[in-house]
Protein backbone atom coordinates (compact mmCIF):
# COMPACT_ATOMS: atom_id res chain seq x y z
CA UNK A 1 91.94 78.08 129.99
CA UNK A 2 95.61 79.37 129.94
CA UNK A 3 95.68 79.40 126.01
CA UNK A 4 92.47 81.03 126.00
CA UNK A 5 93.56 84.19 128.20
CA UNK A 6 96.97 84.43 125.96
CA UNK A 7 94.70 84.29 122.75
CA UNK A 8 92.49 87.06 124.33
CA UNK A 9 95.39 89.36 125.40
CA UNK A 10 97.23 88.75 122.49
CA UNK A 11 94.03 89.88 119.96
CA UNK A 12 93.46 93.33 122.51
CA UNK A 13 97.33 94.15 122.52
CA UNK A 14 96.97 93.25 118.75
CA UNK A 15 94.01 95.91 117.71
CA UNK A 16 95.46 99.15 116.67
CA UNK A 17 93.13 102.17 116.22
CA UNK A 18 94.15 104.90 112.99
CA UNK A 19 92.47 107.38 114.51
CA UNK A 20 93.53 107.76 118.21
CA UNK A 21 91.08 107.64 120.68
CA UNK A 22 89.90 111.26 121.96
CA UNK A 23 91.65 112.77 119.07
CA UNK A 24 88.46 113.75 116.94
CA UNK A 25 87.17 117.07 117.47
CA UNK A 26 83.66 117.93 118.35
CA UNK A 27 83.35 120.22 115.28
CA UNK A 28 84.49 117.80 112.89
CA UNK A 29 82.75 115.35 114.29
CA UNK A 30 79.52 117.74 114.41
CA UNK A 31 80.21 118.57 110.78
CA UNK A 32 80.44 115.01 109.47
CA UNK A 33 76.58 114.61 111.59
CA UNK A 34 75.30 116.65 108.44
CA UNK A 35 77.16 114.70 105.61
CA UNK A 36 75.48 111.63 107.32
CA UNK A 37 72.28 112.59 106.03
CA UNK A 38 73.41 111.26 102.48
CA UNK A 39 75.11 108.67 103.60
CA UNK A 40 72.33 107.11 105.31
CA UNK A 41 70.25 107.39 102.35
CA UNK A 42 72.92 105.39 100.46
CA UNK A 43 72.33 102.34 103.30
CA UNK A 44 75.15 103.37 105.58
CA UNK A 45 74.87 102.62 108.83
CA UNK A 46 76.09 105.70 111.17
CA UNK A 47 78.78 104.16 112.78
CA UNK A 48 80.27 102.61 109.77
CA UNK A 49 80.11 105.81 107.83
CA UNK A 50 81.83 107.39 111.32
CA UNK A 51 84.51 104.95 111.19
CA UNK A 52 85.21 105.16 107.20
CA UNK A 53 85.00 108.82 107.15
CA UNK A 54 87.25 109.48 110.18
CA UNK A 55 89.35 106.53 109.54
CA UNK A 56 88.81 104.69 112.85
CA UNK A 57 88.98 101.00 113.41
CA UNK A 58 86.50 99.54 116.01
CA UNK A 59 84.60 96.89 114.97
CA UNK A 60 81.89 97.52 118.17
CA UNK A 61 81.11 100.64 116.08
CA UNK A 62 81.23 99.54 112.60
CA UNK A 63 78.53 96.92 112.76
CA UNK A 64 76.37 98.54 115.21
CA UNK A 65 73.12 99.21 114.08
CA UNK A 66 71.56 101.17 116.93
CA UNK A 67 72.59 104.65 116.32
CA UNK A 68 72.42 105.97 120.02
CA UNK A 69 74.66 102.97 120.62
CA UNK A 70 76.89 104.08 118.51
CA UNK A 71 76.68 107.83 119.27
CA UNK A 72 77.12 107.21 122.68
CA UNK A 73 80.79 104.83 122.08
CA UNK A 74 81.56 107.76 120.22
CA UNK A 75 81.26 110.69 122.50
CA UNK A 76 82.44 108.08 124.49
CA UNK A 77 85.87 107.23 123.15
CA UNK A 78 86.51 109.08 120.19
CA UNK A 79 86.18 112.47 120.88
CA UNK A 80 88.13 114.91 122.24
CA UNK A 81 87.51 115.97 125.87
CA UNK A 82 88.03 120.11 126.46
C-alpha cells in the first residue's frame, strides 16, 4: 500500500502544466471559442483543441469528450480570475 501512495505522489509532484493554471485570459480564451468552430469540423474534440492551442497539459481535459465537462475544468482551472 506504501509503494502505491509513493507511486501516486510521485506521478502528481511529477505532472507539470506549460500553461500555468489561471494564467489564460478570458478574452483569449473567448477568442479561441470562435476558431473552435473549424476545429470541430476537422474532428477535434474541444478540450483537446483547448489544450493544443493554448499549450496546456491536462490529460482530464484532453480526452474529455463532454464539452460542458470540459468547459467547466476550464473556467475552472485555467482561467484567469479578475
Amino acid at each position: 500500500m506504501i509503494v502505491i501512495q509513493h507511486m501516486l505522489r510521485d506521478l502528481m509532484t511529477s505532472q507539470k502544466y506549460s500553461a500555468d493554471p489561471n494564467s489564460i485570459d478570458q478574452a483569449d480564451y473567448l477568442e479561441w471559442q470562435k476558431f473552435y468552430t473549424w476545429e470541430a469540423l476537422t474532428d477535434q474534440r474541444y478540450g483537446q483543441s483547448f489544450c493544443r492551442h493554448f499549450d496546456v497539459v491536462d490529460n482530464r481535459l484532453y480526452y474529455e469528450r463532454d464539452w460542458i465537462k470540459c468547459d467547466t475544468i476550464i473556467r475552472g482551472e485555467w482561467i484567469a480570475r479578475p
